[in-house]
N, C-alpha and C. Protein backbone atom coordinates (compact mmCIF):
# COMPACT_ATOMS: atom_id res chain seq x y z
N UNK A 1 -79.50 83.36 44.52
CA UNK A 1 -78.21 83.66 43.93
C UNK A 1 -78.42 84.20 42.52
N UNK A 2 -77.99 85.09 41.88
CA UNK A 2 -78.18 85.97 40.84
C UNK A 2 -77.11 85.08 39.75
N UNK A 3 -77.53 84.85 38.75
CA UNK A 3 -77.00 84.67 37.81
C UNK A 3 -76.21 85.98 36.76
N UNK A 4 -74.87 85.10 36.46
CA UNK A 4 -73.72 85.84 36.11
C UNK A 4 -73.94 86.04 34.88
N UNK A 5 -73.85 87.10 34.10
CA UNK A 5 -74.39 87.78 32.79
C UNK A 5 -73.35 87.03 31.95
N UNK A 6 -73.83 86.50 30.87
CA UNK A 6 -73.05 85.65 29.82
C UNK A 6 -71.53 86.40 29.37
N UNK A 7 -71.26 87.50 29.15
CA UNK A 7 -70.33 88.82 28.44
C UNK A 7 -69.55 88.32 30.00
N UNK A 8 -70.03 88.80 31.22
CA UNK A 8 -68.99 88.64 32.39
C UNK A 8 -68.64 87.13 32.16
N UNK A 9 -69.29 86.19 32.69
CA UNK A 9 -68.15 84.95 32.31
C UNK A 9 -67.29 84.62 31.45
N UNK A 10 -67.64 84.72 30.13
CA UNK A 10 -66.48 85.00 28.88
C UNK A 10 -65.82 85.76 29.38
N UNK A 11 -65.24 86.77 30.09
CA UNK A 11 -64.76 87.94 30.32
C UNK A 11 -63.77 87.24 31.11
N UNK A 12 -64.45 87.27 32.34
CA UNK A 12 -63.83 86.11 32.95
C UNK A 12 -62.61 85.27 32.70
N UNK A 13 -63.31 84.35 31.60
CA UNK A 13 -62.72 83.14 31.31
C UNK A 13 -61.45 83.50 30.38
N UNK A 14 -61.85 84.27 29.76
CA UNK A 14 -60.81 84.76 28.04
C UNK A 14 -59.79 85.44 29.71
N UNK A 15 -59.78 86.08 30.90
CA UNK A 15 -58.42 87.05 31.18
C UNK A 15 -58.26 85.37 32.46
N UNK A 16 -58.79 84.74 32.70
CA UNK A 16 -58.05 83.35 33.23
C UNK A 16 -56.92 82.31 32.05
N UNK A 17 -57.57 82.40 30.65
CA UNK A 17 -56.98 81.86 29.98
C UNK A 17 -55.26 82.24 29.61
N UNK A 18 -55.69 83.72 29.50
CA UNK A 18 -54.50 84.37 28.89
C UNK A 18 -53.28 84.48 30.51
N UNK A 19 -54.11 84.00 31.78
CA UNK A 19 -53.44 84.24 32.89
C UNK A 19 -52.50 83.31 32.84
N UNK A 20 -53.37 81.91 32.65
CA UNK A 20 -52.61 80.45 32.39
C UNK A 20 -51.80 80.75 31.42
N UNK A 21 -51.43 81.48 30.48
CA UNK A 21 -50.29 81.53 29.60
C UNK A 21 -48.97 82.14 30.04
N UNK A 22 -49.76 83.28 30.57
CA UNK A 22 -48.65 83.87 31.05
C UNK A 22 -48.05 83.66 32.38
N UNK A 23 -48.38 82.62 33.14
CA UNK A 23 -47.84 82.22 34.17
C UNK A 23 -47.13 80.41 33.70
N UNK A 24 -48.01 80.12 32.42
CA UNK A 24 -46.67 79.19 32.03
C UNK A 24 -45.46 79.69 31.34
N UNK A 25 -45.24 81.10 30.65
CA UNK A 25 -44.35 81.64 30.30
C UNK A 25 -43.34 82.50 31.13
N UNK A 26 -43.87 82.87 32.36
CA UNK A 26 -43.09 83.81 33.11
C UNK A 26 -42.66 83.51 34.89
N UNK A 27 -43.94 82.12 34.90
CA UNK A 27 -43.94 81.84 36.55
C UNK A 27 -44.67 82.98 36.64
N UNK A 28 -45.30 82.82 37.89
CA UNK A 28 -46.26 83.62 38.96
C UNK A 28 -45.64 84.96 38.96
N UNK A 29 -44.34 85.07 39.27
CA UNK A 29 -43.88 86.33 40.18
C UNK A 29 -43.15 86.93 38.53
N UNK A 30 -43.21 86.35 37.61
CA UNK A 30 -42.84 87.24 36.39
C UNK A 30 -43.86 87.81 35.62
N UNK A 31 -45.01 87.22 35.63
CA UNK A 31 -46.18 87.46 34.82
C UNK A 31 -46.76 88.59 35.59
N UNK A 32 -47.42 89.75 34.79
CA UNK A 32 -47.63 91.07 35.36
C UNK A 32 -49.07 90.89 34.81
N UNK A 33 -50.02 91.75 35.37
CA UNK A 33 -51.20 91.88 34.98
C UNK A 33 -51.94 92.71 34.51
N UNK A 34 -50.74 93.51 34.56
CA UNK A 34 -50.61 94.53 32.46
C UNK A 34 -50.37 93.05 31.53
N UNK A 35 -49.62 93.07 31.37
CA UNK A 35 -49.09 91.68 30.95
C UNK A 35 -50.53 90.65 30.40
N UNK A 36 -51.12 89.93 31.45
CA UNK A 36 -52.42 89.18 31.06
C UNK A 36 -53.72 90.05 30.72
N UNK A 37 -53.89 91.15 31.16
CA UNK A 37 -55.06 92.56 30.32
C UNK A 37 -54.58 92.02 29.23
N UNK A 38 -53.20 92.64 28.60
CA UNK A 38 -53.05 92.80 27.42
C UNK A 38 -53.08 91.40 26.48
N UNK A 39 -53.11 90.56 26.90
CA UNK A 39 -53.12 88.79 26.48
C UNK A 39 -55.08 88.69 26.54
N UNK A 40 -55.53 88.71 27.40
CA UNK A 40 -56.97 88.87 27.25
C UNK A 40 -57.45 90.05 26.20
N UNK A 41 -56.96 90.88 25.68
CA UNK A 41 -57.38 92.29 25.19
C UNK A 41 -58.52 92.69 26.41
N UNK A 42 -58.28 93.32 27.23
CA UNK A 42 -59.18 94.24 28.05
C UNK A 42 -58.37 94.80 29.22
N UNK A 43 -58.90 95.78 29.73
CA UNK A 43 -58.51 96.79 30.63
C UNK A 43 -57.80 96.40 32.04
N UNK A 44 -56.89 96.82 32.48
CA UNK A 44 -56.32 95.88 33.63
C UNK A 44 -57.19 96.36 34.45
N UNK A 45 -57.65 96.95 35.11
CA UNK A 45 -58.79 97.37 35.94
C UNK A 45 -59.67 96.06 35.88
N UNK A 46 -60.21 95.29 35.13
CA UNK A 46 -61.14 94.30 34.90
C UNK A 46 -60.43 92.99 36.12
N UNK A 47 -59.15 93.31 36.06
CA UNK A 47 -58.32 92.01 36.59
C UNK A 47 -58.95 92.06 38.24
N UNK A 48 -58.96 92.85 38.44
CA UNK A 48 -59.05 93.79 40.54
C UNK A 48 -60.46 93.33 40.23
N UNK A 49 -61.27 93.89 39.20
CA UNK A 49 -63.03 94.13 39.40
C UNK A 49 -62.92 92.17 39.76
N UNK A 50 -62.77 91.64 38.76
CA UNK A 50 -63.05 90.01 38.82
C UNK A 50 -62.89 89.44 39.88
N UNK A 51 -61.10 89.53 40.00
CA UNK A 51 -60.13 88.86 40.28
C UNK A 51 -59.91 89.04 42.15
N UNK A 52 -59.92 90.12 42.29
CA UNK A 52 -59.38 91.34 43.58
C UNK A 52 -57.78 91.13 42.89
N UNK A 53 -56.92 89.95 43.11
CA UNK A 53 -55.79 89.82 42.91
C UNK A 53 -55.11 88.98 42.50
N UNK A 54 -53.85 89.20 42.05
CA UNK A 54 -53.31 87.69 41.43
C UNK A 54 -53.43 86.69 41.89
N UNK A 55 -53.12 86.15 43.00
CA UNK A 55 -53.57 85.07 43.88
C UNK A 55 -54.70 84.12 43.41
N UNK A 56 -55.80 85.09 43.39
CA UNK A 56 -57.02 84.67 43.07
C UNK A 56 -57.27 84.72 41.74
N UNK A 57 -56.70 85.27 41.04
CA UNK A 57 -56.32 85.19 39.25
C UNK A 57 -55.68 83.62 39.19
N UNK A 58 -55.06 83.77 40.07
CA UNK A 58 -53.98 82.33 39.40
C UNK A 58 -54.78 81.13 39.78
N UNK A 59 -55.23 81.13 40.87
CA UNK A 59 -56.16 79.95 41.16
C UNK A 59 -57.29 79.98 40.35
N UNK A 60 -58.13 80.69 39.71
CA UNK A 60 -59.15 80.24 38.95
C UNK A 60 -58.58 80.10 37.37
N UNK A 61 -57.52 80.53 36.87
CA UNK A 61 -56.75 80.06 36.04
C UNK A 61 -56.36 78.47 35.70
N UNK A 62 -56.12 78.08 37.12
CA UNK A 62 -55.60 76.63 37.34
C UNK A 62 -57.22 75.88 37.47
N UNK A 63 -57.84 76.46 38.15
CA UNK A 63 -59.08 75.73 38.18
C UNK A 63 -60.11 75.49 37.09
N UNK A 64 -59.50 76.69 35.89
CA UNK A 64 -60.45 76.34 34.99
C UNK A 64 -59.74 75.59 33.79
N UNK A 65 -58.59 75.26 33.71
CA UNK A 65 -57.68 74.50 33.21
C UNK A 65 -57.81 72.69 33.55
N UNK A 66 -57.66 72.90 35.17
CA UNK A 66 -58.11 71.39 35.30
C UNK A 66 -59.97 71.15 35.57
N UNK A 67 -60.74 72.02 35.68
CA UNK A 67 -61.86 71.57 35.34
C UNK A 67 -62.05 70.81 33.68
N UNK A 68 -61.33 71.44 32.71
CA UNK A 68 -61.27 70.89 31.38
C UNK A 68 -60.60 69.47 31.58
N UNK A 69 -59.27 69.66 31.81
CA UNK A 69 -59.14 68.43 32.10
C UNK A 69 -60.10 67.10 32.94
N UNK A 70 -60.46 67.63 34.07
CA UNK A 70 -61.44 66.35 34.38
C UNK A 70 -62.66 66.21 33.54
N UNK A 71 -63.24 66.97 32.60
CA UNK A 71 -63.94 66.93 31.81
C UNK A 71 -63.68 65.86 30.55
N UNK A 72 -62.60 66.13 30.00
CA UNK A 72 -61.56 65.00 28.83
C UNK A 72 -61.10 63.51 29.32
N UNK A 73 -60.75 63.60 30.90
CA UNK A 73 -60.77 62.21 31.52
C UNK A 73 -62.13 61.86 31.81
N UNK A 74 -62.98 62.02 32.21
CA UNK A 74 -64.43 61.57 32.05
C UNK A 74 -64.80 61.27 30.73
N UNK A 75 -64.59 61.78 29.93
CA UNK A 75 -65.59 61.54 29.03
C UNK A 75 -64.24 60.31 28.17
N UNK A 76 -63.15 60.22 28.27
CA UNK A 76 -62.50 58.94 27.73
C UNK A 76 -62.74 57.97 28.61
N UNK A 77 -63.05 58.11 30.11
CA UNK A 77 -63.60 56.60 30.68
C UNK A 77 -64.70 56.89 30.14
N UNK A 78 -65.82 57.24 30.35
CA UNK A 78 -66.79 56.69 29.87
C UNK A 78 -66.77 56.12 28.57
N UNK A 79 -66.08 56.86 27.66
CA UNK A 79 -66.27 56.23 26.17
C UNK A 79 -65.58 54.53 26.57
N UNK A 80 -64.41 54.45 26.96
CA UNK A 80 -63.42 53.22 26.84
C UNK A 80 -64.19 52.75 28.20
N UNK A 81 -64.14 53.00 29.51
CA UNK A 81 -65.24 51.69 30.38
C UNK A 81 -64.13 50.69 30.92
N UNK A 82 -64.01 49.85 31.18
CA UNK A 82 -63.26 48.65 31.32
C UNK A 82 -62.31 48.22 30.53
N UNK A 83 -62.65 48.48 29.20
CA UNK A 83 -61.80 47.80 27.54
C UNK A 83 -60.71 48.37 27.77
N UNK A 84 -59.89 47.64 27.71
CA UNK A 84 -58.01 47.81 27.79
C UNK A 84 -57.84 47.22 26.79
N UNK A 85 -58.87 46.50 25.39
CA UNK A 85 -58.22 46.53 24.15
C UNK A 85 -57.52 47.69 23.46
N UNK A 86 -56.82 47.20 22.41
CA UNK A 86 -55.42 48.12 21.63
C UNK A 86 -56.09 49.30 20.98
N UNK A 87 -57.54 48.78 20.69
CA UNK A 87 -58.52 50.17 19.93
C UNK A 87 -58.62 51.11 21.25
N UNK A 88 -58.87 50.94 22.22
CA UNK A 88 -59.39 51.49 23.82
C UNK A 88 -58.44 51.86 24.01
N UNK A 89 -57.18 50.84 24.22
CA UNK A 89 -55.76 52.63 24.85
C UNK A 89 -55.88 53.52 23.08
N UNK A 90 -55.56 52.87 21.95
CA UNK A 90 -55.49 54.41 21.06
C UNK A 90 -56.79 55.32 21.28
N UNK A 91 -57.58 54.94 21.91
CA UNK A 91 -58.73 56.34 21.80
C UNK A 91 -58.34 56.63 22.63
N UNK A 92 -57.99 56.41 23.65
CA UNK A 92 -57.56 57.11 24.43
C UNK A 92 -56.61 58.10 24.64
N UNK A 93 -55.75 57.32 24.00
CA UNK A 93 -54.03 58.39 23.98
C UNK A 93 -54.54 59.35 22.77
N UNK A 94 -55.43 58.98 21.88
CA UNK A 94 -55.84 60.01 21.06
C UNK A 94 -56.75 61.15 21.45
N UNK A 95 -57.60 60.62 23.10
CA UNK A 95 -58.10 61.89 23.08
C UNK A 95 -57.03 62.56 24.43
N UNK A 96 -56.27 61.82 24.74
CA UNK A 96 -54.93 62.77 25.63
C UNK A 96 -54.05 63.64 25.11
N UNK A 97 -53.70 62.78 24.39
CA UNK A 97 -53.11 63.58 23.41
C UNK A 97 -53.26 64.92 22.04
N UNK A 98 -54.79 64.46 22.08
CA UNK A 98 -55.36 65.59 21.38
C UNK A 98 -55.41 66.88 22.51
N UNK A 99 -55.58 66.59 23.63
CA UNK A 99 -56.23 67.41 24.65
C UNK A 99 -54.68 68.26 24.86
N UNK A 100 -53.54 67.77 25.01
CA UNK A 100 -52.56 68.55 25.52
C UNK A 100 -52.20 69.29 24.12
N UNK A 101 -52.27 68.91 22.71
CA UNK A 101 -52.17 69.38 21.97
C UNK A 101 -53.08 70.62 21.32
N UNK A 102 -54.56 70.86 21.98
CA UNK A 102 -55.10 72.24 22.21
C UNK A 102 -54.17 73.12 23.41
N UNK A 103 -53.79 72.37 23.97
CA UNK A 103 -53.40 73.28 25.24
C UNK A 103 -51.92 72.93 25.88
N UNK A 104 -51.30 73.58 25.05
CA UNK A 104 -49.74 73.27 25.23
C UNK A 104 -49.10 73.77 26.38
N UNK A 105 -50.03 75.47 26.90
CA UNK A 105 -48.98 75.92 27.90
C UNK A 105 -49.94 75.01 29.51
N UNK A 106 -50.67 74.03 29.56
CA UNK A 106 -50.81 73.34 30.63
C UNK A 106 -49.43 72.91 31.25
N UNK A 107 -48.42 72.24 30.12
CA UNK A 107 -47.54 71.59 30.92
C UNK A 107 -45.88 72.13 31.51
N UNK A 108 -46.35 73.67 30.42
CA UNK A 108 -45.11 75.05 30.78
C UNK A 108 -45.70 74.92 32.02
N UNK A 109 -46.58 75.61 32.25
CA UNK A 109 -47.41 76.07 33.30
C UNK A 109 -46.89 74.61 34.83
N UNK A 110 -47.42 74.02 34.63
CA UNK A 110 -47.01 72.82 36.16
C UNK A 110 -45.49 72.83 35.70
N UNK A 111 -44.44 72.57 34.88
CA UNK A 111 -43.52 72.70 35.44
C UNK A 111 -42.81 73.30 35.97
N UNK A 112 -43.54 74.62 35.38
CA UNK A 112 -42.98 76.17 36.01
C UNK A 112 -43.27 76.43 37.75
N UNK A 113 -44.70 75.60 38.05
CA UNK A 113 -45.10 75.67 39.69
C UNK A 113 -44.19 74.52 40.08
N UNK A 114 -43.92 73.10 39.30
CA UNK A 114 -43.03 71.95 40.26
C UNK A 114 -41.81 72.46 40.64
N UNK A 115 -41.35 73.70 39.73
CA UNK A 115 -39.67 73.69 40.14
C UNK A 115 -39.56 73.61 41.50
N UNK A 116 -40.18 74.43 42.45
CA UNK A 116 -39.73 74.54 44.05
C UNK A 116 -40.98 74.07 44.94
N UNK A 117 -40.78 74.15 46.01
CA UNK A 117 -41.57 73.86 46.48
C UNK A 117 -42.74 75.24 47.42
N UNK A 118 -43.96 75.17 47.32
CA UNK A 118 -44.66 76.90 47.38
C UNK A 118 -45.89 75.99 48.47
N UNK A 119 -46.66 77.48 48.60
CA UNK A 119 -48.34 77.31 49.35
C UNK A 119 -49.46 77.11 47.68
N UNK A 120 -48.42 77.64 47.20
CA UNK A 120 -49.46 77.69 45.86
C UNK A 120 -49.66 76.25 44.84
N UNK A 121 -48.21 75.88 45.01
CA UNK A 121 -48.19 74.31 44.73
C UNK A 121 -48.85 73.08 45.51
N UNK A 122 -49.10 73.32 46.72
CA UNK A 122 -49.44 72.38 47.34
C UNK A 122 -50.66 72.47 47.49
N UNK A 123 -51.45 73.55 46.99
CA UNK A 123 -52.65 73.78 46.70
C UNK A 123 -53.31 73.13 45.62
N UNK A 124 -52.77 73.17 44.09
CA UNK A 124 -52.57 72.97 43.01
C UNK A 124 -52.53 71.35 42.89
N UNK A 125 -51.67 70.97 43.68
CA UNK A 125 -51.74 68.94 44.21
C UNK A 125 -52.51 68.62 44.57
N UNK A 126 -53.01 68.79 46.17
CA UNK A 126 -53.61 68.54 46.71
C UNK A 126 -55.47 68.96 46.38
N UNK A 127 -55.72 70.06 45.56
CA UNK A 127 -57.11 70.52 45.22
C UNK A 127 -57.60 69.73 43.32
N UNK A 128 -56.16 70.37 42.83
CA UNK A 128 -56.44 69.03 41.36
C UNK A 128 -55.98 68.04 41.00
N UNK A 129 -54.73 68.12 41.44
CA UNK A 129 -54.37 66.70 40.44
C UNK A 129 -54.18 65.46 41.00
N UNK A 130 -53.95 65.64 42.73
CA UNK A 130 -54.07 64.49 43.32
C UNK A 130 -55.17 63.20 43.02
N UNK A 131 -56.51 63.83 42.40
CA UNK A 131 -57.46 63.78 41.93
C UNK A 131 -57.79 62.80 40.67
N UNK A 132 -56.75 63.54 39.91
CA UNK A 132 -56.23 63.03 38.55
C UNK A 132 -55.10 61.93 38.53
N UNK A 133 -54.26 62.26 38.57
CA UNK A 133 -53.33 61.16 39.71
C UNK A 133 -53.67 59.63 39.98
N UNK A 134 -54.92 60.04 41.30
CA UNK A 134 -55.38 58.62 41.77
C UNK A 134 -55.93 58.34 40.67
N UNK A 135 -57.00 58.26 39.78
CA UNK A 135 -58.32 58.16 38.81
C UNK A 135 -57.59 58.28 37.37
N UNK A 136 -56.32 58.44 36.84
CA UNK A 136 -56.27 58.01 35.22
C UNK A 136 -56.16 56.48 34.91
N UNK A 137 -56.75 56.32 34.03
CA UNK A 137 -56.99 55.07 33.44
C UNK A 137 -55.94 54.45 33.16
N UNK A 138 -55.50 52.89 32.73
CA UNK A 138 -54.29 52.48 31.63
C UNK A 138 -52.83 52.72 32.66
N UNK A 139 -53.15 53.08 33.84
CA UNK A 139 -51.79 52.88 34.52
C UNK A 139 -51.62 52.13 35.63
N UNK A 140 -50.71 51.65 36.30
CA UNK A 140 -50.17 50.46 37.28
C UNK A 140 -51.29 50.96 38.71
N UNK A 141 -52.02 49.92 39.53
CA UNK A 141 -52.34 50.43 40.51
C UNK A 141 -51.00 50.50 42.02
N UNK A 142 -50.17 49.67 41.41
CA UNK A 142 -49.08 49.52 42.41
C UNK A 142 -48.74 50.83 42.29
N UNK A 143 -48.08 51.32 43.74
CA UNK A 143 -47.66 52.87 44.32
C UNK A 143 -46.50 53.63 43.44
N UNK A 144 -45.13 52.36 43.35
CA UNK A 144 -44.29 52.92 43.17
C UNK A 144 -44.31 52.71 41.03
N UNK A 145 -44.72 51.89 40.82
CA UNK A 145 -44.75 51.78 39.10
C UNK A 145 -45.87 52.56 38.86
N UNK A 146 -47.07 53.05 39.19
CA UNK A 146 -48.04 54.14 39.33
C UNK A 146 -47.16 55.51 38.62
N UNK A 147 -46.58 55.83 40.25
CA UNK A 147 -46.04 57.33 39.95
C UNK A 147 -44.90 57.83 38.77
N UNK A 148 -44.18 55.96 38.50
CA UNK A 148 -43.46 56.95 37.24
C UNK A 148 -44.28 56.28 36.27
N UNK A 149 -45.49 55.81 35.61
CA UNK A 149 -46.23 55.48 34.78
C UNK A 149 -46.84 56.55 35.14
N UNK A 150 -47.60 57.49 35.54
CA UNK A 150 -47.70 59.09 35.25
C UNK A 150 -47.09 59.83 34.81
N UNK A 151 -45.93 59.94 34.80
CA UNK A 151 -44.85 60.86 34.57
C UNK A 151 -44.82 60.49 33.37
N UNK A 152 -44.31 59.55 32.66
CA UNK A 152 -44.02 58.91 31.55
C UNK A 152 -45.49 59.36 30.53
N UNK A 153 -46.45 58.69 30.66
CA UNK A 153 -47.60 58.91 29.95
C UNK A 153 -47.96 60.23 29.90
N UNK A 154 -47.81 61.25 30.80
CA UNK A 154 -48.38 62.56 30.63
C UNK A 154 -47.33 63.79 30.30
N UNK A 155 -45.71 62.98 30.34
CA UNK A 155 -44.63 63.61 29.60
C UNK A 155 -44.37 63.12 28.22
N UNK A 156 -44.72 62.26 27.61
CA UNK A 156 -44.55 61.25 26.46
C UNK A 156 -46.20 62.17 26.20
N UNK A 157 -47.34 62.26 26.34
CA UNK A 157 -48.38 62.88 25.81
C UNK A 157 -48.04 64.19 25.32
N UNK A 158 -47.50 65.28 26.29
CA UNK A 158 -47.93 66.29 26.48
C UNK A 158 -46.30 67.01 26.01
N UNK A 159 -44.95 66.79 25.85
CA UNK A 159 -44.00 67.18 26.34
C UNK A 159 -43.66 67.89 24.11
N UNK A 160 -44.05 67.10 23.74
CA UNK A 160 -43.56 67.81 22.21
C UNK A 160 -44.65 68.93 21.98
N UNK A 161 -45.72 69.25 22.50
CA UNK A 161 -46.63 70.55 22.45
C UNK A 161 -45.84 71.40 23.44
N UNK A 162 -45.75 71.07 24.32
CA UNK A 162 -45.10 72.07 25.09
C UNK A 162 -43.74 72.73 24.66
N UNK A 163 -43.12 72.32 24.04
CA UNK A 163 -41.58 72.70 23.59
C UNK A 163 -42.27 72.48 21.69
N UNK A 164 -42.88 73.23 21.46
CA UNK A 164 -43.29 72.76 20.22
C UNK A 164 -42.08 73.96 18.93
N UNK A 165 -41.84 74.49 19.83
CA UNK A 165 -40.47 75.26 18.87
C UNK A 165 -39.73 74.25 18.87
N UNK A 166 -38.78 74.47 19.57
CA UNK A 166 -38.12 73.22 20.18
C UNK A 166 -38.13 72.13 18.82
N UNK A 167 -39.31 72.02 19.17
CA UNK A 167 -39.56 70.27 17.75
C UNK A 167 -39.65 71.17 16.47
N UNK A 168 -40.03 72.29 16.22
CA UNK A 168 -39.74 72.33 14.89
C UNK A 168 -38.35 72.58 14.72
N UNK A 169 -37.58 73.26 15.02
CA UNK A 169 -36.42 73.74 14.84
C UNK A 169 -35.63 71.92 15.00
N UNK A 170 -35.78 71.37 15.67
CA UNK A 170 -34.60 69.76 15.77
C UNK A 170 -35.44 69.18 14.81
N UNK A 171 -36.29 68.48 14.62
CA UNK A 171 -37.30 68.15 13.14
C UNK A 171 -37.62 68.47 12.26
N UNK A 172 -37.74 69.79 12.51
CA UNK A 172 -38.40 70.37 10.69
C UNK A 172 -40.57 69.99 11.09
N UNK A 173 -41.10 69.17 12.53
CA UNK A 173 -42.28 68.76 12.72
C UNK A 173 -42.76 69.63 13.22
N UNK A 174 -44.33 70.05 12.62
CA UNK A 174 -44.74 70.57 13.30
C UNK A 174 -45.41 70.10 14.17
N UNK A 175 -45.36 70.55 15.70
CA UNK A 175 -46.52 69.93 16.51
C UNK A 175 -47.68 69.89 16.22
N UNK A 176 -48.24 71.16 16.54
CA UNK A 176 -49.99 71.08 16.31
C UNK A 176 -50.66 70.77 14.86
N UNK A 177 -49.83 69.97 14.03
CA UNK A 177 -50.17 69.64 12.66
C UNK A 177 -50.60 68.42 12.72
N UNK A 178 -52.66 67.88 12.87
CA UNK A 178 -53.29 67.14 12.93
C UNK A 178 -52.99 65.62 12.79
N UNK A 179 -51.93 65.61 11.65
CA UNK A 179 -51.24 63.95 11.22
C UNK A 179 -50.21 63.62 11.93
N UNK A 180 -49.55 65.14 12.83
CA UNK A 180 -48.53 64.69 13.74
C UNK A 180 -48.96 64.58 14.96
N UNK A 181 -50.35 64.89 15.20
CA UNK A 181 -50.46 64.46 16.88
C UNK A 181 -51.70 63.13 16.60
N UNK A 182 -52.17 62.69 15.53
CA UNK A 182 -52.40 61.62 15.29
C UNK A 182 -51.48 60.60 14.98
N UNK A 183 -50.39 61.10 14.72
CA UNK A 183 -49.38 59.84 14.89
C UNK A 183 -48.78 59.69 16.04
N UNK A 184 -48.51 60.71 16.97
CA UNK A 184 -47.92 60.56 18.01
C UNK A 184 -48.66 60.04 19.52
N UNK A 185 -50.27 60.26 18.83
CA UNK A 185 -50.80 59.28 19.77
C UNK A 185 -50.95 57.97 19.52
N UNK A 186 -50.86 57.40 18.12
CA UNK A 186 -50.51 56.48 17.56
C UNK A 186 -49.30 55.26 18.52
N UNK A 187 -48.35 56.42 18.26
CA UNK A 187 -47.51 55.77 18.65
C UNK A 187 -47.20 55.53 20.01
N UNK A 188 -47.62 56.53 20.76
CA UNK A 188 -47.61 56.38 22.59
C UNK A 188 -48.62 55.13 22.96
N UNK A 189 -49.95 54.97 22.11
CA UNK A 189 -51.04 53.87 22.69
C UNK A 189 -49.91 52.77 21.55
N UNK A 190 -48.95 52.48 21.02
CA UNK A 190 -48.31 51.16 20.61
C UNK A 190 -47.23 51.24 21.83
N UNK A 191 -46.20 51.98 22.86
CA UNK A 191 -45.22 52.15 23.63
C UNK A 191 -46.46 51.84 24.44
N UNK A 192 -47.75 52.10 25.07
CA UNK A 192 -48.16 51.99 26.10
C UNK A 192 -48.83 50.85 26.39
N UNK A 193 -49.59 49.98 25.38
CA UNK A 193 -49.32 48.75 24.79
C UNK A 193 -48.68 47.48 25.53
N UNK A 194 -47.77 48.07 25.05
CA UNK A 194 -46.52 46.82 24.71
C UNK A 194 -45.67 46.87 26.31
N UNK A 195 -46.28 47.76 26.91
CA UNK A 195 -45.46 47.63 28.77
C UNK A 195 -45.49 46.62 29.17
């Protein structure tokens, strides 16, 4: 098997990134691929050479999105392990919360695929996050307090980056301003805590 020239994977990766944006900003069927060329800076032609097609744009988009993610949940179990002390959930919610706060349009992006129900969504469940889902740390193993202790923790993490206009304009806060997503993981590992 031939190894992939360093320039092509960046290449790659930089027109998947800018794909994930623009399919958390526009949904699938709004986002054009003039549109993500021009978000990657490079030639739409590059999209077909890589890609063949959106389809396959959008799935390695999503795949290289939650590969990061299982990367950030690994490496907070391993750091935290067993410890469900109060230091162990804040590193934690600090590195969740740091994590959605690099990457705000993750959670445009899934709510934009949850609205209906698709082949592309049930792909997206069933290939990542079901994954993630079963295996996050700090939540109920019971079925039904489980699924909205997900919701809660990864909308309470992730939901003021995502609408981060939004919060400045009703606050005057900025999101991605280091003392505000250190406080706000602060404050989610004291709410997550105290359940």
């Amino acid at each position: 098997m031939s190894q992939r020239n360093p320039d092509e994977v960046d290449t790659r990766q930089r027109i998947a990134r800018a794909a994930l944006g623009a399919f958390a900003d526009r949904g699938f069927d709004g986002a054009s691929t003039r549109e993500i060329a021009r978000r990657a800076g490079v030639n739409q032609g590059l999209i077909t050479y890589y890609f063949r097609n959106k389809e396959t744009l959008w799935r390695e988009a999503v795949t290289l999105v939650f590969d990061d993610a299982r990367v950030m949940l690994d490496g907070m179990r391993s750091r935290i392990g067993p410890d469900t002390s109060a230091q162990a959930v804040r590193d934690a919610m600090r590195t969740l919360v740091g994590f959605f706060a690099q990457r705000p349009e993750i959670v445009r992006f899934m709510v934009e695929e949850g609205k209906r129900p698709s082949a592309r969504l049930s792909w997206l469940v069933d290939t990542h996050l079901a994954g993630i889902y079963e295996t996050l740390p700090f939540i109920s193993t019971d079925p039904v307090r489980r699924a909205h202790e997900f919701y809660m923790l990864t909308g309470a993490a992730a939901l003021i980056f995502a609408t981060q206009h939004e919060c400045a304009r009703l606050t005057g806060m900025q999101a991605g301003d280091g003392a505000v997503i250190e406080r706000h993981a602060d404050l989610l590992a004291e709410w997550f805590a105290a359940r």
